[in-house]
Protein backbone atom coordinates (compact mmCIF):
# COMPACT_ATOMS: atom_id res chain seq x y z
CA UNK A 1 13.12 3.16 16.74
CA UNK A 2 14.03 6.04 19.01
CA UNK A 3 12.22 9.27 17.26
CA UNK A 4 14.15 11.67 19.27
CA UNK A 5 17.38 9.71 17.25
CA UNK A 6 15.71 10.52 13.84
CA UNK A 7 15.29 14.19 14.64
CA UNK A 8 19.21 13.75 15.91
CA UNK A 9 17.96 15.07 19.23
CA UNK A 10 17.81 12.15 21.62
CA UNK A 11 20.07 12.51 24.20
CA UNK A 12 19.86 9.43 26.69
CA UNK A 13 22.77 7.62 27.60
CA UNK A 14 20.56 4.43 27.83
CA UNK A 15 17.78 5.14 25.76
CA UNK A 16 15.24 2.00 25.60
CA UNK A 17 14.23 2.39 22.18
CA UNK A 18 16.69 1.38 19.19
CA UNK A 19 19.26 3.63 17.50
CA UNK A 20 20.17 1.01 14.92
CA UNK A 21 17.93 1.26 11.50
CA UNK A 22 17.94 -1.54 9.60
CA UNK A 23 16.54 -0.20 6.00
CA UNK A 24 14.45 -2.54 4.13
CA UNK A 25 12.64 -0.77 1.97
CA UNK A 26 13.48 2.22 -0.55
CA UNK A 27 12.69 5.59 0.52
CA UNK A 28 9.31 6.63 -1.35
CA UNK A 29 10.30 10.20 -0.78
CA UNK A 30 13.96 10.18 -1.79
CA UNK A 31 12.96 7.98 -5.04
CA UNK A 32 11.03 11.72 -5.84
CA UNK A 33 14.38 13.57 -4.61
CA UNK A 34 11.74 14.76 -1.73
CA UNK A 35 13.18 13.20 1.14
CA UNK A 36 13.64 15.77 3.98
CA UNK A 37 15.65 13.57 6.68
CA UNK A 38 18.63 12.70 5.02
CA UNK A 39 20.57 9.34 4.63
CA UNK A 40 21.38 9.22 8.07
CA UNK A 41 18.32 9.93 9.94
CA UNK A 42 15.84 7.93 7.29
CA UNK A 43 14.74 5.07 8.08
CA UNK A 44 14.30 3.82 4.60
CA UNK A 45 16.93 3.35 2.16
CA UNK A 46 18.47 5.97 -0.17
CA UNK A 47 19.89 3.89 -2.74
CA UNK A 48 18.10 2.77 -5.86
CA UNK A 49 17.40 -1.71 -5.37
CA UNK A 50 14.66 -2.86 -7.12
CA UNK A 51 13.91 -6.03 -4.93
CA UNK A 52 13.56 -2.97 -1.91
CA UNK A 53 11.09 -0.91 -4.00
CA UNK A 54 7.86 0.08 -1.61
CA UNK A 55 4.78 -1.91 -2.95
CA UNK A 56 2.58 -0.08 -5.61
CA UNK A 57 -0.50 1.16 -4.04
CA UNK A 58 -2.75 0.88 -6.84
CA UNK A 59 -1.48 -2.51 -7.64
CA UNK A 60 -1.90 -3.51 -3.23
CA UNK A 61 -5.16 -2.38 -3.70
CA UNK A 62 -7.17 -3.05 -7.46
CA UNK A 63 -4.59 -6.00 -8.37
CA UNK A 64 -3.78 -3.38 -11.24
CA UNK A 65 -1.56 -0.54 -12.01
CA UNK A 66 -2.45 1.31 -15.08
CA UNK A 67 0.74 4.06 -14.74
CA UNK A 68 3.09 2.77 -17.34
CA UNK A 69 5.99 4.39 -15.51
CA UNK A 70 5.23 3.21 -12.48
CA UNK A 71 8.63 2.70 -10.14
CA UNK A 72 7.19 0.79 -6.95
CA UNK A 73 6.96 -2.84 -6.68
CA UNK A 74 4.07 -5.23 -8.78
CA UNK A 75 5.04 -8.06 -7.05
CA UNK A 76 2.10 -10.66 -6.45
CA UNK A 77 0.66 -8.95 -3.09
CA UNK A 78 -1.61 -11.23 -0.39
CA UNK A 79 -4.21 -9.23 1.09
CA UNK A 80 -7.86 -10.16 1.81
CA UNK A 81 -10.37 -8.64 0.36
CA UNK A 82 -12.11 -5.53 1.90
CA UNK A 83 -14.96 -6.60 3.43
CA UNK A 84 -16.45 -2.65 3.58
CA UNK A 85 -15.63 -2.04 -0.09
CA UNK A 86 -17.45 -5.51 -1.19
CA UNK A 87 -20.82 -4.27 0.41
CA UNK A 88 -20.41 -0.69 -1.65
CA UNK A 89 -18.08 1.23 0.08
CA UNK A 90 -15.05 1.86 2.43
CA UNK A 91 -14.16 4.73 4.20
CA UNK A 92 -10.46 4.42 4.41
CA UNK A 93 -10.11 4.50 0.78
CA UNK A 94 -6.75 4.58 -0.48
CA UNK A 95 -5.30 4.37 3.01
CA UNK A 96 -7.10 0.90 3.65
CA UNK A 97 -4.74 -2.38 3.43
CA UNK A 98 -6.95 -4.83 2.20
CA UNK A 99 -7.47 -5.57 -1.44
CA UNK A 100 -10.76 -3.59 -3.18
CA UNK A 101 -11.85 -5.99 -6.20
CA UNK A 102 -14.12 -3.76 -8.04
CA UNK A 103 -16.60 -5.91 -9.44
CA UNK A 104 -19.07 -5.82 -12.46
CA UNK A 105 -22.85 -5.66 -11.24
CA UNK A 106 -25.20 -7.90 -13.52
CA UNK A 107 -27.42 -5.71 -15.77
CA UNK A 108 -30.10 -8.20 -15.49
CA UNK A 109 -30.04 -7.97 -11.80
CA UNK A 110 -29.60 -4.39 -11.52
CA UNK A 111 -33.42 -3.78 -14.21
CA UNK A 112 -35.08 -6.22 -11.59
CA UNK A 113 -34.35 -9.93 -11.85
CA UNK A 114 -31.55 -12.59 -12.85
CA UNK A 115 -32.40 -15.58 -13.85
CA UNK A 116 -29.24 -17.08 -13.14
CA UNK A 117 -29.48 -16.51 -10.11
CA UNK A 118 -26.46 -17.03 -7.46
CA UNK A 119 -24.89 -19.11 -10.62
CA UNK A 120 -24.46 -15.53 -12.43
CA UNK A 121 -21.03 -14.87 -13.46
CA UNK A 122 -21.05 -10.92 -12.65
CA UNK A 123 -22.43 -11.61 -9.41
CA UNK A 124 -25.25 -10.04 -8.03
């Protein structure tokens, strides 16, 4: 998409990047009534469909959403797993597009020793 067009300042006759937006997905911004583009230069939707709605981020990320008025999209999301959050910690954080499962250390393990083993069901 031409960015020049979504300023409304391109002014090639045959400009090699697209004019036409094809709008998937609702505006995040508008849904807040913060969207400073306007319909026409957007390149997300402006109109309220719920099978457009953005994905959740919490919900992309933790496989939970605990807002109970949350608008976006809980759809069942495939991602992989974070490789970087599974060995303690990513630095992307909330920006990062892989799933981060937090996971329940062992207490046994963590005072010394499990004697499950790699059998334990919290994982060590």
């Amino acid at each position: 998409i031409c960015q020049d067009f979504l300023r409304g300042i391109c002014t090639r006759t045959k400009c090699k990047y697209q004019h036409k937006i094809r709008k998937f997905i609702v505006c995040k911004y508008w849904l807040r009534g913060l969207c400073m583009k306007g319909e026409e230069q957007c390149e997300y939707l402006h109109e309220y469909d719920l099978s457009k709605m953005p994905k959740c981020a919490h919900y992309r990320l933790y496989g939970v959403c605990n807002s109970i008025n949350c608008i976006y999209s809980h759809d069942k999301v495939e991602s992989e797993r974070c490789n970087w959050y599974d060995r303690g910690f990513c630095r992307k954080g909330l920006t990062c597009n892989k799933k981060h499962v937090k996971q329940i250390a062992c207490q046994l393990y963590l005072t010394g020793f499990c004697p499950r083993g790699p059998s334990c069901p919290n994982g060590q």
